[in-house]
Protein backbone atom coordinates (compact mmCIF):
# COMPACT_ATOMS: atom_id res chain seq x y z
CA UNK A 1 96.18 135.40 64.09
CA UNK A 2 97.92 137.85 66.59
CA UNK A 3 95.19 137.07 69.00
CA UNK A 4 96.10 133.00 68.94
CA UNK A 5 99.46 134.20 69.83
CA UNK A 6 98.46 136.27 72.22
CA UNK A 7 96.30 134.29 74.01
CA UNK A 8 98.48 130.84 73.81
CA UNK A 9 101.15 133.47 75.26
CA UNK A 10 98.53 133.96 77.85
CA UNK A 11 97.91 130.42 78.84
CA UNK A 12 101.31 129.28 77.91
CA UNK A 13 101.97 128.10 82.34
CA UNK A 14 98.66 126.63 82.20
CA UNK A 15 99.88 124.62 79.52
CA UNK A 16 103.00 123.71 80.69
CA UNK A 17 101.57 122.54 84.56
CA UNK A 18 98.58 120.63 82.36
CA UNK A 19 101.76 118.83 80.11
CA UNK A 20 103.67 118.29 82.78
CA UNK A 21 101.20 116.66 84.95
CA UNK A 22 100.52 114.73 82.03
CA UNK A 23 104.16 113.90 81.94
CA UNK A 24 104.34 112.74 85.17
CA UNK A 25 100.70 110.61 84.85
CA UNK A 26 102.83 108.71 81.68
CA UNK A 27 106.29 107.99 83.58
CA UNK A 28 104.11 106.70 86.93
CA UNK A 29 100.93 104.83 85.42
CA UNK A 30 100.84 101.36 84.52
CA UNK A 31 100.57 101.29 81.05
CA UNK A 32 100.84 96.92 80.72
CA UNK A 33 98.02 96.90 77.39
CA UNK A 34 100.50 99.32 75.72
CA UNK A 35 103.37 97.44 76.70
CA UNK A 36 101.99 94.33 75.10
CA UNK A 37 101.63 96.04 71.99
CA UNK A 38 105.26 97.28 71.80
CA UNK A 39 106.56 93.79 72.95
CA UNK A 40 104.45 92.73 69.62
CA UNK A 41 106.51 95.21 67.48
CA UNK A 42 109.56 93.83 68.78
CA UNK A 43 108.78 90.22 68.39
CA UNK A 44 107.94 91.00 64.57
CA UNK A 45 110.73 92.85 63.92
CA UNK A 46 112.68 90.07 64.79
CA UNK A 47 111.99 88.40 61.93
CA UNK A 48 111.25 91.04 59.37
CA UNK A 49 114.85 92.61 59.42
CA UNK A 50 113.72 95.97 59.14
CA UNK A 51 115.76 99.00 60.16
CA UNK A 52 113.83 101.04 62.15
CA UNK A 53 110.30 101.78 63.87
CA UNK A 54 108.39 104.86 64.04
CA UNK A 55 105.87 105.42 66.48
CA UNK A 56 104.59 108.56 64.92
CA UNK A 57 101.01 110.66 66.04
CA UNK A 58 98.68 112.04 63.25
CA UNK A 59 97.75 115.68 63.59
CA UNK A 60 94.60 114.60 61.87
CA UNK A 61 93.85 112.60 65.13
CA UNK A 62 94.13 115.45 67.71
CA UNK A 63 92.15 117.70 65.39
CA UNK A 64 89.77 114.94 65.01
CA UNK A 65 90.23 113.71 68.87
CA UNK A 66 90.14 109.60 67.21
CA UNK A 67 94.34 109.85 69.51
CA UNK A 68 95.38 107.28 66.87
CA UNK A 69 99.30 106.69 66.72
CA UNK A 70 100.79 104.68 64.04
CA UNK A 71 103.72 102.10 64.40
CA UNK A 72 106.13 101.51 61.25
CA UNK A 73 108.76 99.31 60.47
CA UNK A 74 110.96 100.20 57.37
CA UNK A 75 113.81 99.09 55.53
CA UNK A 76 116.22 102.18 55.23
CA UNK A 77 115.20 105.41 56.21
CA UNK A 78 111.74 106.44 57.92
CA UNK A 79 109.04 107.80 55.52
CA UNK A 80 110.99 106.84 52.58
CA UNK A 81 109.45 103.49 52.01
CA UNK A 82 105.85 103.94 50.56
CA UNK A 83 104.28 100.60 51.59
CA UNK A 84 105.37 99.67 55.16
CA UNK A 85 104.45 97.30 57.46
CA UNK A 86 102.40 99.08 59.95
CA UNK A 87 99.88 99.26 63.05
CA UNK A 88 97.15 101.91 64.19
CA UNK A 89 96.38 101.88 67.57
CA UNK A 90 94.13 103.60 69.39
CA UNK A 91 95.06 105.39 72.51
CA UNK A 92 92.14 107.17 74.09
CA UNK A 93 92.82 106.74 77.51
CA UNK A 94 95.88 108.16 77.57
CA UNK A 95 93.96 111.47 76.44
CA UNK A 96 90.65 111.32 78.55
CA UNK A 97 91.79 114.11 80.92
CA UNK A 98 92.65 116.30 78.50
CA UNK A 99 89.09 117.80 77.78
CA UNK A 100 88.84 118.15 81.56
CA UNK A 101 91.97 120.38 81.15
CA UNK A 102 90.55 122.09 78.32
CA UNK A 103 87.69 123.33 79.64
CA UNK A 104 89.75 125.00 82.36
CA UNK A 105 91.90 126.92 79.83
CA UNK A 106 88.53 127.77 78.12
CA UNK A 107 86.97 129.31 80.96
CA UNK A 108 90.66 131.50 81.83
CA UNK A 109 90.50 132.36 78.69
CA UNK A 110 87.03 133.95 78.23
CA UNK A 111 87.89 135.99 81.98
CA UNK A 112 90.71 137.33 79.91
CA UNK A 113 89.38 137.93 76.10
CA UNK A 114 85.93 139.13 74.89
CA UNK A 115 84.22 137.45 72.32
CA UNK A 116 86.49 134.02 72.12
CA UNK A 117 85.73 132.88 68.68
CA UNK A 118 84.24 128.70 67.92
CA UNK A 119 87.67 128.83 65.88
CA UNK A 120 90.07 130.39 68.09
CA UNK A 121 89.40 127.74 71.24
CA UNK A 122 89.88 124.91 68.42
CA UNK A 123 93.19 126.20 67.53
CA UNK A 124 93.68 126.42 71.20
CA UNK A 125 92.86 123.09 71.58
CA UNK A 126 95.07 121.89 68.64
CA UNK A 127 98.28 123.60 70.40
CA UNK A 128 97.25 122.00 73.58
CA UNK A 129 96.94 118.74 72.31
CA UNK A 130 100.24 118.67 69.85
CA UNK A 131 102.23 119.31 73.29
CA UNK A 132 100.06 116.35 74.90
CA UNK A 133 101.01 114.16 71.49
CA UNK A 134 104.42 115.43 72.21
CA UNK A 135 104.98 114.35 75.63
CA UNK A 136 104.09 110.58 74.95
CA UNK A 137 107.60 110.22 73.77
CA UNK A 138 107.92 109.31 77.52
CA UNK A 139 105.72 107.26 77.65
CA UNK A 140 107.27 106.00 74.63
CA UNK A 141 110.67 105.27 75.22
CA UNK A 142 109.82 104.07 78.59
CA UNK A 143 107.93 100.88 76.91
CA UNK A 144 110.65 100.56 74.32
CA UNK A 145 113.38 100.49 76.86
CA UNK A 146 111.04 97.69 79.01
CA UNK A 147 110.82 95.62 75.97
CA UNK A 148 114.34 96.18 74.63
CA UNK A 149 116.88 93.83 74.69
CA UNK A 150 119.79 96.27 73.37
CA UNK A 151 121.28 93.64 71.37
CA UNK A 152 119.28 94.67 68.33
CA UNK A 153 119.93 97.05 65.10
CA UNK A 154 116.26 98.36 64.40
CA UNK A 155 116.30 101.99 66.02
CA UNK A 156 112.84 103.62 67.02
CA UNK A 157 111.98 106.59 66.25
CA UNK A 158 108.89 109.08 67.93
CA UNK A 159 107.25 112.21 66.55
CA UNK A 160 104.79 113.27 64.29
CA UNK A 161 103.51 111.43 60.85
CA UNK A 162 105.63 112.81 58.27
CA UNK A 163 106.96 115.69 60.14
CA UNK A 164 109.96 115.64 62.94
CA UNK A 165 111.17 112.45 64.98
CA UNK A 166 113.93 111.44 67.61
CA UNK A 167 115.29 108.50 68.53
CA UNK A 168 114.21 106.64 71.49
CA UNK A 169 116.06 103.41 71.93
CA UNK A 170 116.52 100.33 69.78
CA UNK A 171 115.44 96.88 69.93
């Protein structure tokens, strides 16, 4: 496990240039498919009452690379109701750079370290990709505040299934 630290220590301004050209790929791109989909959440909403959305990522999708998000409306607090009204979408072309990207942090990486393990480039891979999941918050909360018409009560949320989440706006 020292070794994973060590060499995510080692690629960590890799990383960060790779994220934040990501970053600046989501706040520039035309994204109008997505947008439709969020405009869709906020049309139901409308009429379902519901407190809040979550547009959460599944760390079973970037270990699986499926880049399935999931968009929740509840009544009350997020996670707490056990049956909510949800969506899965798909969003694969937001990630089809990223093995590109990969493969570039692979090959620093063996220049660097000896005998790079089948298991140490997937956990590699699963840091790199969390960070990716991460960074679609801006994507995110640019689409929500498109959409939004600030008059509403039902806040939305972004982060990971289950696991931390921020605010982004409210519709």
């Amino acid at each position: 496990m020292e070794r994973i630290v060590e060499m995510l220590s080692f690629l960590e301004e890799e990383i960060k240039e790779a994220v934040g050209s990501h970053v600046q790929w989501l706040e520039n791109g035309d994204f109008s498919d997505l947008e439709g989909i969020i405009q869709w959440v906020n049309q139901e909403l409308k009429s379902l009452e519901k407190d809040c959305v979550v547009i959460s990522f599944l760390r079973s999708s970037y270990i699986t690379g499926s880049h399935k998000f999931k968009l929740a409306a509840y009544e009350g607090e997020p996670f707490i109701e056990i049956h909510p009204l949800y969506r899965m979408i798909s969003l694969d072309f937001l990630y089809q750079e990223s093995s590109q990207e990969l493969a570039k942090l692979t090959e620093k990486l063996k220049d660097k370290f000896i005998n790079v393990t089948a298991t140490e480039l997937e956990l590699i891979r699963q840091a790199y990709m969390e960070k990716l999941y991460q960074s679609s918050k801006v994507l995110f909360t640019r689409m929500v505040e498109k959409v939004s018409e600030n008059t509403g009560k039902t806040k939305v949320f972004f982060g990971e299934e289950m696991g931390e989440i921020e605010e982004i706006g409210v519709f």
